[in-house]
Protein backbone atom coordinates (compact mmCIF):
# COMPACT_ATOMS: atom_id res chain seq x y z
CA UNK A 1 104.45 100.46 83.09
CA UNK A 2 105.38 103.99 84.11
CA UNK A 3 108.52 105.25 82.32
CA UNK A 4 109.24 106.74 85.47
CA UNK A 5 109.33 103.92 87.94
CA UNK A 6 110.89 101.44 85.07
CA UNK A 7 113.78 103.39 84.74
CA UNK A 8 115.15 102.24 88.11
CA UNK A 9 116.27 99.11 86.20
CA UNK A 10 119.68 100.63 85.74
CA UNK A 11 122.72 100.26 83.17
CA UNK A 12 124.23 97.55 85.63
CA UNK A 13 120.66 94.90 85.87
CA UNK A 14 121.15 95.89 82.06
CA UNK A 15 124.35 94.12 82.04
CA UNK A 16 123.19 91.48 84.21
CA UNK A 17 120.85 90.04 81.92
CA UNK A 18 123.14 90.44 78.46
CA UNK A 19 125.86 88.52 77.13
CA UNK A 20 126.92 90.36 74.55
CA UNK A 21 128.63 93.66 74.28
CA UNK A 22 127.30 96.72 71.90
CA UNK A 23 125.64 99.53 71.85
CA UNK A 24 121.80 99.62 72.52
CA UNK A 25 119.85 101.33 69.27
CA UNK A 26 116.75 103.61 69.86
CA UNK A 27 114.73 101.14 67.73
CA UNK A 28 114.72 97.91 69.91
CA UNK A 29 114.09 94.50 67.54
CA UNK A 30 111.64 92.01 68.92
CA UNK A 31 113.31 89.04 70.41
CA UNK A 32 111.96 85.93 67.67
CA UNK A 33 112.72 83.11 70.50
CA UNK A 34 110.17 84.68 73.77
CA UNK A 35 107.36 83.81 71.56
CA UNK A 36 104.63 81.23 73.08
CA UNK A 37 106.60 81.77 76.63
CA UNK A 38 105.16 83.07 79.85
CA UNK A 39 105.86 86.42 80.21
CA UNK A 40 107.01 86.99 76.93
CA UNK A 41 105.54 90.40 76.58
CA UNK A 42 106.82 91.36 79.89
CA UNK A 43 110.09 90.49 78.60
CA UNK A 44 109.58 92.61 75.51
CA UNK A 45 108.03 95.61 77.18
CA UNK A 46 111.64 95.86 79.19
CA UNK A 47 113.68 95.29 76.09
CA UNK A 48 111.23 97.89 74.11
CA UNK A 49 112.77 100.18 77.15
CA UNK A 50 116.06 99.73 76.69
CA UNK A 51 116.09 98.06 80.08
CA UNK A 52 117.40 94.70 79.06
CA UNK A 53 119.29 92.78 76.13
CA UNK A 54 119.54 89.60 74.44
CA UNK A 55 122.89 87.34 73.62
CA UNK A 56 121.97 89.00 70.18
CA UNK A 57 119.65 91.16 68.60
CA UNK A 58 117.18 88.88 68.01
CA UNK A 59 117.57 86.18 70.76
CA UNK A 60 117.01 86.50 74.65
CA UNK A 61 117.96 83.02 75.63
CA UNK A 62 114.85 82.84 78.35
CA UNK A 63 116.01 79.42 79.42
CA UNK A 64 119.56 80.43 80.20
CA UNK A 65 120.60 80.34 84.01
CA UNK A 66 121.82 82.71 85.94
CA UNK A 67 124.84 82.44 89.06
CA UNK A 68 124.16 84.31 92.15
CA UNK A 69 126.22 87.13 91.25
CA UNK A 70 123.77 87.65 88.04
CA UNK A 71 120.91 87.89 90.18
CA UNK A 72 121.99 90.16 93.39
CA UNK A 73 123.93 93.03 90.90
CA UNK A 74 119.89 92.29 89.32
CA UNK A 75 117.98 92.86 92.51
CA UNK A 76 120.46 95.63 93.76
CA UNK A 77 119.86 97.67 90.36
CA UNK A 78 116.63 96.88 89.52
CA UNK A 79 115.25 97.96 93.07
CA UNK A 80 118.14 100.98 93.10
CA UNK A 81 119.22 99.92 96.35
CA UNK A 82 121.79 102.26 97.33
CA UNK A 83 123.79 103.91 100.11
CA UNK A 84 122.81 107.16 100.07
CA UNK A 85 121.19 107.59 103.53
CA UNK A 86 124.49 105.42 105.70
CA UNK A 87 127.50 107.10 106.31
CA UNK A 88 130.36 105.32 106.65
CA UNK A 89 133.70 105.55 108.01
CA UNK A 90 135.56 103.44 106.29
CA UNK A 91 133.62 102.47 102.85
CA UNK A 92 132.81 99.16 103.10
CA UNK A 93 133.86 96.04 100.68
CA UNK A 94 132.19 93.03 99.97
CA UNK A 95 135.54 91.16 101.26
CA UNK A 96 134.33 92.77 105.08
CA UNK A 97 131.69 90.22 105.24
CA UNK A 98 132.00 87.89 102.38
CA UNK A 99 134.97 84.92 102.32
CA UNK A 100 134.07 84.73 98.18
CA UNK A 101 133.04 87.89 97.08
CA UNK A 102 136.11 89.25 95.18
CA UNK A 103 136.19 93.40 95.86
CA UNK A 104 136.50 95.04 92.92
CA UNK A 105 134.66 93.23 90.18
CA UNK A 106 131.58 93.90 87.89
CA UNK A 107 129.21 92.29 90.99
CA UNK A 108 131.53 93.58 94.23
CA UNK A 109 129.26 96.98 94.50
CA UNK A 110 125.94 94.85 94.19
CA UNK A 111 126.77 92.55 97.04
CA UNK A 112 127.13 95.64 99.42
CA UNK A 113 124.41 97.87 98.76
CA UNK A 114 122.56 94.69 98.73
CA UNK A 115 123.88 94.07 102.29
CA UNK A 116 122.98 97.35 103.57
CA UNK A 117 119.79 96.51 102.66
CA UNK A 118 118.47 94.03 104.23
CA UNK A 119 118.99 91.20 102.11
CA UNK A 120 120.55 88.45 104.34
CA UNK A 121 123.39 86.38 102.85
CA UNK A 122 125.39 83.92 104.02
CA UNK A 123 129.60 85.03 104.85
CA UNK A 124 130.37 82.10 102.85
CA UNK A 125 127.85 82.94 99.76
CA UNK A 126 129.25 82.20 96.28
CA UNK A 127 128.81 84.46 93.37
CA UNK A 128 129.43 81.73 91.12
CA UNK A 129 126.65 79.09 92.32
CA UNK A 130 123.42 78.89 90.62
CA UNK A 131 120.52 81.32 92.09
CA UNK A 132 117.55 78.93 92.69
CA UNK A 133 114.02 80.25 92.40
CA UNK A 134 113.49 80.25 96.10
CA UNK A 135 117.23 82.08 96.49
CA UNK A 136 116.06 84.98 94.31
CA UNK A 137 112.67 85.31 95.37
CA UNK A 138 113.79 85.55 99.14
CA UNK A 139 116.37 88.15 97.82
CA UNK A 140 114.01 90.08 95.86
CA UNK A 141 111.19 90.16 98.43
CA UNK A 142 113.82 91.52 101.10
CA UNK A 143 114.94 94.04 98.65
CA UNK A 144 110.96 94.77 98.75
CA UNK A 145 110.71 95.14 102.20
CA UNK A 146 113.79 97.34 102.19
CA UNK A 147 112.30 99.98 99.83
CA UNK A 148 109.38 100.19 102.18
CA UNK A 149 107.04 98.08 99.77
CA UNK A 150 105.27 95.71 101.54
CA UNK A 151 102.20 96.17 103.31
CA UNK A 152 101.54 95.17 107.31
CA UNK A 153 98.45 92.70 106.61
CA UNK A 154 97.55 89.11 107.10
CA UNK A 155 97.64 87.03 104.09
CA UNK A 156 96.30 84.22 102.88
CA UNK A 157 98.62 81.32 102.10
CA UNK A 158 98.52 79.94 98.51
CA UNK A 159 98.20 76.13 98.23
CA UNK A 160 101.67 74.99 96.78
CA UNK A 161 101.69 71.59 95.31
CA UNK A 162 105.20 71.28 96.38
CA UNK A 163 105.74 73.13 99.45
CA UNK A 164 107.54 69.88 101.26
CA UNK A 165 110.16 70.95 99.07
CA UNK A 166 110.67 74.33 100.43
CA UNK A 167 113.55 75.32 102.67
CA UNK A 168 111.15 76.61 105.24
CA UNK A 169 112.83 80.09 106.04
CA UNK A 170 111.89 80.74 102.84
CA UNK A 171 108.09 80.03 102.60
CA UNK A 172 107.05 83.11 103.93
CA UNK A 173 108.72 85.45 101.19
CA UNK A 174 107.47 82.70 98.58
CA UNK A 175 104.21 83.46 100.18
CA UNK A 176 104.24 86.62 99.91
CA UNK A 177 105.75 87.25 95.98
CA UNK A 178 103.07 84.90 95.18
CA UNK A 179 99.99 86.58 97.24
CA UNK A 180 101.37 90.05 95.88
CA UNK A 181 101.04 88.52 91.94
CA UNK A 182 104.99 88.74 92.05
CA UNK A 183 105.60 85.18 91.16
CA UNK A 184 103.12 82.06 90.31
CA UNK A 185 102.93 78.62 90.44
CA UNK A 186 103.49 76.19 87.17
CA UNK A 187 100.48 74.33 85.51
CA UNK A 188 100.62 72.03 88.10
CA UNK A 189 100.41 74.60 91.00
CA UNK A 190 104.10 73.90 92.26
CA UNK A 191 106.82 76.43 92.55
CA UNK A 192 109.87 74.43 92.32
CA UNK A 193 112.35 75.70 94.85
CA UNK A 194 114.97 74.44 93.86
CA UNK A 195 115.74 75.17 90.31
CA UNK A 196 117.92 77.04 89.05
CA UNK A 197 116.36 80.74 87.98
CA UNK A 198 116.52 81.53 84.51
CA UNK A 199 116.77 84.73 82.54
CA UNK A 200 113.03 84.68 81.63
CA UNK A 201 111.60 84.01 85.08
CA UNK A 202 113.98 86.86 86.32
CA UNK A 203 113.25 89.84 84.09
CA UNK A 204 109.71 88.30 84.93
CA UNK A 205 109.93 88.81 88.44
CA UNK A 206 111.61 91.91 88.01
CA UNK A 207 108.81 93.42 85.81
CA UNK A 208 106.08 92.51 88.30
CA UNK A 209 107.91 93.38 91.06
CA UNK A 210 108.55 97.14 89.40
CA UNK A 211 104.87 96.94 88.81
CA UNK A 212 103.76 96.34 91.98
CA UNK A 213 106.30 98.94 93.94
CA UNK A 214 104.62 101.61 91.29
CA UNK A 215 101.41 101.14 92.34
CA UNK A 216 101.99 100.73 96.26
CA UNK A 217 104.07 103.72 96.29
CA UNK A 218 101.30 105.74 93.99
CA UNK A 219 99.89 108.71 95.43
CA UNK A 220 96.02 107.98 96.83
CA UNK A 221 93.14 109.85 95.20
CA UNK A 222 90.71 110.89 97.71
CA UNK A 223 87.39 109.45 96.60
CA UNK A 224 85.07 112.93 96.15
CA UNK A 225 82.46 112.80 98.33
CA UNK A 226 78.99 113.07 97.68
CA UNK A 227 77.04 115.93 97.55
């Protein structure tokens, strides 16, 4: 992955996906518990970058879950959504729009650049509940669409084994993270909406999506034509 692009996973989706305080050293260990998982090496290419942390040196604690605050301050860093380009006249708090999000906490600053670009939450969202997969991924793909990273064409929908199970505002962004290699389904081609997100499928989503707004935003090489 580009060095370049990568490093818009900032300090903050550092923090997001580390429990435990310290210094980072320039020599990253291998993480002994990713091993055998999807998306292990995707996992160790970020912590290789500095990018993100285990609970310890050694351990990553894929299977950990993460709250909703986790995964916004995530989204918000990872994709560097910012405020740069609005103007405001009074700056804005996360207690403007939100009845639970606290202003001035580690997360409050994630909830409003996240607001100001166009990822929908609810007034009454709680930083405390547990992201689901479907939650994050309609999160992240608005983020996406945000940055200016999605392209205008039909797609194909991808047979999901359990797509009943899908709130159905939802199934289009699913569609989409999964169309755009952003996501996948389990062995058993379902997607389960409803679970809660760990940290593995996270900085998973997270890499590809990186990956993917690298190469939609690279510059085109004319092909040279023939002579």
């Amino acid at each position: 992955m580009n060095k370049n692009m990568i490093a818009t996973l900032t300090a903050g989706a550092l923090l997001t996906l580390s429990l435990s305080a310290g210094p980072i050293s320039a020599a990253q260990a291998g993480f002994t518990d990713i091993q055998g998982i999807a998306g292990g090496d995707k996992i160790e290419a970020l912590h290789q970058d500095g990018l993100i942390k285990g609970v310890s040196q050694s351990l990553f604690k894929p299977e950990q879950q993460l709250n909703t605050a986790q995964g916004v301050q995530l989204i918000a860093d990872g994709l560097d959504l910012n405020l740069d380009a609005i103007r405001f006249v009074k700056q804005p708090l996360p207690s403007d729009t939100f009845s639970n999000v606290k202003d001035g906490v580690w997360y409050s600053d994630a909830f409003v650049r996240a607001q100001y670009n166009g990822i929908q939450m609810a007034e009454d969202i709680d930083p405390a509940k547990e992201l689901t997969r479907e939650q994050f991924t309609l999160f992240l793909m608005q983020g996406i669409e945000a940055k200016g990273g999605l392209p205008m064409i039909n797609i194909k929908p991808v047979d999901i084994t359990d797509e009943q199970e899908l709130t159905p505002e939802y199934q289009g962004a699913i569609q989409r993270s999964l169309v755009l290699k952003i996501n996948t389904l389990d062995a058993d081609g379902s997607f389960n909406p409803k679970k809660t997100i760990t940290r593995a499928e996270a900085a998973v989503m997270m890499y590809n999506a990186i990956e993917y707004m690298e190469n939609f935003n690279a510059p085109k090489i004319p092909e040279t034509p023939e002579k």
